[in-house]
C-alpha atoms as a PDB file:
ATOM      1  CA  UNK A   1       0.000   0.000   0.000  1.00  0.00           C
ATOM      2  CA  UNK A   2       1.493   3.195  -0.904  1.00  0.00           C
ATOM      3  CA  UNK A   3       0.879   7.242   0.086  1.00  0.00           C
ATOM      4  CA  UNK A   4      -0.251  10.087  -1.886  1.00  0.00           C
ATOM      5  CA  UNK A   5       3.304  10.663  -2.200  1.00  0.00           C
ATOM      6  CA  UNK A   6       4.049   6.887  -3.706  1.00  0.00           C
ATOM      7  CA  UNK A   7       5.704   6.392  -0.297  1.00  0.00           C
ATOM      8  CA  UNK A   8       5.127   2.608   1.174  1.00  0.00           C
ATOM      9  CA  UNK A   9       2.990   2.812   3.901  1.00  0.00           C
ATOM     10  CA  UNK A  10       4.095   0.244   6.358  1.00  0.00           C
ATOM     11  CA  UNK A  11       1.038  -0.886   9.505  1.00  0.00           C
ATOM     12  CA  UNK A  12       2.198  -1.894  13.025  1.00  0.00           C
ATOM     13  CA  UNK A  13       2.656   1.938  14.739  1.00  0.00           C
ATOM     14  CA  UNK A  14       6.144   2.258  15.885  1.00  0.00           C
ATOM     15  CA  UNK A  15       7.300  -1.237  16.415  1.00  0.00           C
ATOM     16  CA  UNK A  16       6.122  -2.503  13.332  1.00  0.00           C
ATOM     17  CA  UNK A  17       3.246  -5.219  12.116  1.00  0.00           C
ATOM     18  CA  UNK A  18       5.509  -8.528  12.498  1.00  0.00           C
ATOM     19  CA  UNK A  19       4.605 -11.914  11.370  1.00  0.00           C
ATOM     20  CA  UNK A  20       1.346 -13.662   9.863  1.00  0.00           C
ATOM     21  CA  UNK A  21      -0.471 -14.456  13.039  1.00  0.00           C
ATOM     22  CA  UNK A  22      -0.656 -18.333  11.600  1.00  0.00           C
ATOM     23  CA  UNK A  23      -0.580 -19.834  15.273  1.00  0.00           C
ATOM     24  CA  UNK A  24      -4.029 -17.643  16.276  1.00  0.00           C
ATOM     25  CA  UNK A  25      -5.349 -17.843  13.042  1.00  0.00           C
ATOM     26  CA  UNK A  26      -8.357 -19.653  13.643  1.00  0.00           C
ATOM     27  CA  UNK A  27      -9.176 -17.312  16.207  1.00  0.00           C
ATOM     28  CA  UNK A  28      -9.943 -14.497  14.143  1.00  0.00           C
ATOM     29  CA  UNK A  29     -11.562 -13.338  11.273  1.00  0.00           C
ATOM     30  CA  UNK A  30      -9.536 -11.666   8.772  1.00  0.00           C
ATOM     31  CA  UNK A  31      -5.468 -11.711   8.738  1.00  0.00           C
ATOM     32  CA  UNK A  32      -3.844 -10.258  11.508  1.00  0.00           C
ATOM     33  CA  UNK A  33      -0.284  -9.775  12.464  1.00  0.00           C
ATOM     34  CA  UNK A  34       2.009 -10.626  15.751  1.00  0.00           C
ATOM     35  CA  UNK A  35       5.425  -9.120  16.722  1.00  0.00           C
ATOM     36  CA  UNK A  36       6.095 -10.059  20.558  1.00  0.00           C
ATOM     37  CA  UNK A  37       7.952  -7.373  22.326  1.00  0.00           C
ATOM     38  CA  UNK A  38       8.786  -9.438  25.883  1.00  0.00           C
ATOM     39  CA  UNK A  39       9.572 -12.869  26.347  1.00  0.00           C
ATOM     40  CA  UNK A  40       6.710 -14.152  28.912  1.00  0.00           C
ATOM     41  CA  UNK A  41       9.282 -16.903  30.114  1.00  0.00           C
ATOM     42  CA  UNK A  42      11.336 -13.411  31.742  1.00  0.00           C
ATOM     43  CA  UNK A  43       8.709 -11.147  32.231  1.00  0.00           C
ATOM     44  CA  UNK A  44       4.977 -10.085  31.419  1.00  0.00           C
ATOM     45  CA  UNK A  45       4.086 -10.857  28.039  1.00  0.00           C
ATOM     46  CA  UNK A  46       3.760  -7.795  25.643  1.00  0.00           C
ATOM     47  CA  UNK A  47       3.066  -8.211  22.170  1.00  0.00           C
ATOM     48  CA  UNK A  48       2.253  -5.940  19.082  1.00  0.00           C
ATOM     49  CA  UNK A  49      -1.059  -7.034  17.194  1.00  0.00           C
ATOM     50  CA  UNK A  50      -2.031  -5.324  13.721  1.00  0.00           C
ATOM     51  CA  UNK A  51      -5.446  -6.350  12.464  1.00  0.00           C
ATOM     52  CA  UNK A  52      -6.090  -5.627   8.628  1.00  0.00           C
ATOM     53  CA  UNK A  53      -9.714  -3.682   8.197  1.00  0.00           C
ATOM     54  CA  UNK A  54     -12.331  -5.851   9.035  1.00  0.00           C
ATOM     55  CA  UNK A  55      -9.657  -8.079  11.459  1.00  0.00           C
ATOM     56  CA  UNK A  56     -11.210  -9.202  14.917  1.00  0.00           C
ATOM     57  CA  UNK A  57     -10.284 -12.054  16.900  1.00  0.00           C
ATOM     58  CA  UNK A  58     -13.430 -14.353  18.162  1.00  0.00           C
ATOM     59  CA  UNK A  59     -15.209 -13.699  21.659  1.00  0.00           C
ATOM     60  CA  UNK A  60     -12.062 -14.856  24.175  1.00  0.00           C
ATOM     61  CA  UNK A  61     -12.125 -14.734  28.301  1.00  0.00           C
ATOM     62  CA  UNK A  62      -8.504 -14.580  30.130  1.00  0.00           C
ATOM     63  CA  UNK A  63      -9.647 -16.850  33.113  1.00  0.00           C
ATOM     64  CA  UNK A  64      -7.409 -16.367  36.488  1.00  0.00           C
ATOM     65  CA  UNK A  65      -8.449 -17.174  40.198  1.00  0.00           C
ATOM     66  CA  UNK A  66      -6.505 -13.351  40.994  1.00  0.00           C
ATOM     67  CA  UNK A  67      -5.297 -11.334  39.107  1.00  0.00           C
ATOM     68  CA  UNK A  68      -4.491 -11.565  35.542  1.00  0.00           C
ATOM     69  CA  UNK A  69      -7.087  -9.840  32.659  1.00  0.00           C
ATOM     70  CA  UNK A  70      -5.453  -7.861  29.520  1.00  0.00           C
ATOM     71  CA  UNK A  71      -4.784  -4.165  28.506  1.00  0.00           C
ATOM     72  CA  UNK A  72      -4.893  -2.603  25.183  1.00  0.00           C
ATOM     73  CA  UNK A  73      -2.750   0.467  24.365  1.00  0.00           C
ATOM     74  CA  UNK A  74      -3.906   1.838  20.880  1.00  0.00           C
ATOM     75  CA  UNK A  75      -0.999   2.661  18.652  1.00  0.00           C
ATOM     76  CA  UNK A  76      -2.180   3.383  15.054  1.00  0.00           C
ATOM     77  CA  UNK A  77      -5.475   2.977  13.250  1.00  0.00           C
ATOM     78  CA  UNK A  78      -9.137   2.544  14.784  1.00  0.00           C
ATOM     79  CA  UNK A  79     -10.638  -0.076  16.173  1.00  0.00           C
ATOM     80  CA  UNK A  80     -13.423  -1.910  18.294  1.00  0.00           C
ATOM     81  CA  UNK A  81     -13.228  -3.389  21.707  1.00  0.00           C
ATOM     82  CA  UNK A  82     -16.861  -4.452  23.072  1.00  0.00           C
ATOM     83  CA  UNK A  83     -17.461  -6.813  26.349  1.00  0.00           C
ATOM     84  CA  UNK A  84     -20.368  -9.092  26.496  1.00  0.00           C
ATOM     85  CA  UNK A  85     -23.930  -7.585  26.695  1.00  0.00           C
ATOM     86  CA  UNK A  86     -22.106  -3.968  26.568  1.00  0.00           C
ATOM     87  CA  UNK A  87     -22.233  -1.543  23.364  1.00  0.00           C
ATOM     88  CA  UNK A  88     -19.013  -2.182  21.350  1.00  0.00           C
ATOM     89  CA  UNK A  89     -16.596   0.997  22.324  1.00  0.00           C
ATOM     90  CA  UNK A  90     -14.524   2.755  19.596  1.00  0.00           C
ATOM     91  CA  UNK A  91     -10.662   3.346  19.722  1.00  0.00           C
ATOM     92  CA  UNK A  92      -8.165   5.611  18.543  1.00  0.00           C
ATOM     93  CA  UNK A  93      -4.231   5.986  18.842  1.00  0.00           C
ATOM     94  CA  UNK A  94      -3.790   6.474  22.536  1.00  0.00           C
ATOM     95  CA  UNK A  95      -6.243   4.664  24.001  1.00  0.00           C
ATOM     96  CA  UNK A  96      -5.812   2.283  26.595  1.00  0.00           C
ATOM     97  CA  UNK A  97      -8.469  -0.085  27.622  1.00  0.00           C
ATOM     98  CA  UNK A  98      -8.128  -2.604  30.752  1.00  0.00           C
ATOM     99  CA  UNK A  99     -10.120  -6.100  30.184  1.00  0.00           C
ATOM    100  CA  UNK A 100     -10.394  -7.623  33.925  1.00  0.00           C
ATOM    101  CA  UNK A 101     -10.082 -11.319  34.466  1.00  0.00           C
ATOM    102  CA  UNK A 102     -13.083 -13.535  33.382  1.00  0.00           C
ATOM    103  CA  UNK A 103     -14.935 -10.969  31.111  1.00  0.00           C
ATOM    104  CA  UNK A 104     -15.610 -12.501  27.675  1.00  0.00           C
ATOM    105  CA  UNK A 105     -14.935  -9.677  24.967  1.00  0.00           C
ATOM    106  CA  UNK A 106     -13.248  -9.375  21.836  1.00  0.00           C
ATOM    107  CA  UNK A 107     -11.276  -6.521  20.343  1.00  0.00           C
ATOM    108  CA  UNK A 108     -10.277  -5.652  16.303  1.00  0.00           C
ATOM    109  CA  UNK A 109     -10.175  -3.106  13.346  1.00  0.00           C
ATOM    110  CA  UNK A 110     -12.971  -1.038  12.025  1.00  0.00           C
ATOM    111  CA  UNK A 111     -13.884  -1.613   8.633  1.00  0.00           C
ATOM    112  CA  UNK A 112     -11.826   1.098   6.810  1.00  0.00           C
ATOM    113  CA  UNK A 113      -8.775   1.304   8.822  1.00  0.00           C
ATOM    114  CA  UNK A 114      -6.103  -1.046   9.703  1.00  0.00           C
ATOM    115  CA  UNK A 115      -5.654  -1.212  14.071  1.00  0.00           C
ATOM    116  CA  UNK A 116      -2.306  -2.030  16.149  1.00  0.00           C
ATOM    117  CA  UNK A 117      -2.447  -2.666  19.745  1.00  0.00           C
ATOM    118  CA  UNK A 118      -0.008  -3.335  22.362  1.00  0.00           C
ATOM    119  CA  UNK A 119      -1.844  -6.554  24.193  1.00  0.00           C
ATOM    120  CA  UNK A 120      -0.621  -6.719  27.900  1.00  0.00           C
ATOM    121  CA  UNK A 121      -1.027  -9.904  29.789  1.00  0.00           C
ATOM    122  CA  UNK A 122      -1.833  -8.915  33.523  1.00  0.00           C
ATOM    123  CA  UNK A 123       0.143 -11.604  35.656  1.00  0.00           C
ATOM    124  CA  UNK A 124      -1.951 -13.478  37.765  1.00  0.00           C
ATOM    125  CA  UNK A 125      -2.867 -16.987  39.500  1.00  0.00           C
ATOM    126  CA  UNK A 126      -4.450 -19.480  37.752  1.00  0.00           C
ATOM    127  CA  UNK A 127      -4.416 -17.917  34.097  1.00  0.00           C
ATOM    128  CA  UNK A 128      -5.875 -19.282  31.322  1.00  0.00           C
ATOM    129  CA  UNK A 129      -7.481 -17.973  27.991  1.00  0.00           C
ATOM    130  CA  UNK A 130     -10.714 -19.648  26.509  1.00  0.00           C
ATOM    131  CA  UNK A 131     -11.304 -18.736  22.619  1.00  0.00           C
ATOM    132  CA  UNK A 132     -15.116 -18.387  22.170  1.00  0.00           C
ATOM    133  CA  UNK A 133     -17.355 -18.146  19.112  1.00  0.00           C
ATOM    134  CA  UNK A 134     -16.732 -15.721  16.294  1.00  0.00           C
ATOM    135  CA  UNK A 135     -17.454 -12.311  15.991  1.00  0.00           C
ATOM    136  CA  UNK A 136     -20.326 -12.808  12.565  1.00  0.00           C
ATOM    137  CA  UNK A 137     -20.356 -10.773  10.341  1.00  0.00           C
ATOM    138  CA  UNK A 138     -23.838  -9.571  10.916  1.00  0.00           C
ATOM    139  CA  UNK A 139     -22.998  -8.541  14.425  1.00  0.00           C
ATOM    140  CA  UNK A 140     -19.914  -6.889  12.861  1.00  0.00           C
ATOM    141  CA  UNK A 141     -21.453  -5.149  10.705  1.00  0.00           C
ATOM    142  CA  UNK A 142     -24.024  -3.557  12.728  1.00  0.00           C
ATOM    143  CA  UNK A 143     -21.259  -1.032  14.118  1.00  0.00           C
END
């Protein structure tokens, strides 16, 4: 994809979009992208996730007994994040959004725009993460 200018335009926000997200793949619609920042074996995780317009990973839940939960820092593009039985919320660069333990939501790019977030996972005991049904495209499409 190119500028106005004929300059490459290149997705991912500062740290860049990283690989094909082939391991999560059948957790979202659409392609998305993964460059980890942190290795979770020496500290809390931190990865970079670019979604392509129209990207959004199914309905997930990070289970934990304490702690634990995930937070979203916006870096480029717009996006959706939207917890069960709430009204899905928009976001911009600069964002941040905290996702507590044990709610089921699901996060991803609007339609026109392609959407990096830092994903932080919030240490806790007991973590897990349960991948849920997808996002259709009727509900999708509704925002």
């Amino acid at each position: 994809m190119y500028d106005e200018n004929n300059k490459k335009i290149e997705h991912g926000g500062f740290f860049g979009k990283g690989e094909p997200n082939v391991n999560f793949a059948q957790y979202f619609v659409g392609n998305s992208y993964l460059k980890p920042l942190t290795n979770p074996k020496e500290t809390v995780f931190i990865a970079n996730v670019t979604f392509e317009p129209k990207c959004r990973n199914n309905w997930h839940i990070h289970h934990a007994s304490s702690g634990g939960g995930q937070i979203l820092i916006c870096i480029e593009g717009e996006g959706w994040y939207q917890e069960e039985g709430k009204e899905a919320q928009s976001l911009k660069v600069g964002d941040v959004v905290t996702i507590p333990a044990n709610v089921k939501h699901w996060h991803g790019a609007k339609k026109d725009s392609w959407f990096s977030h830092l994903a932080v996972e919030v240490p806790g005991i007991h973590t897990s993460n349960e991948w849920c049904e997808k996002v259709t495209d009727e509900e999708y499409d509704k925002l």
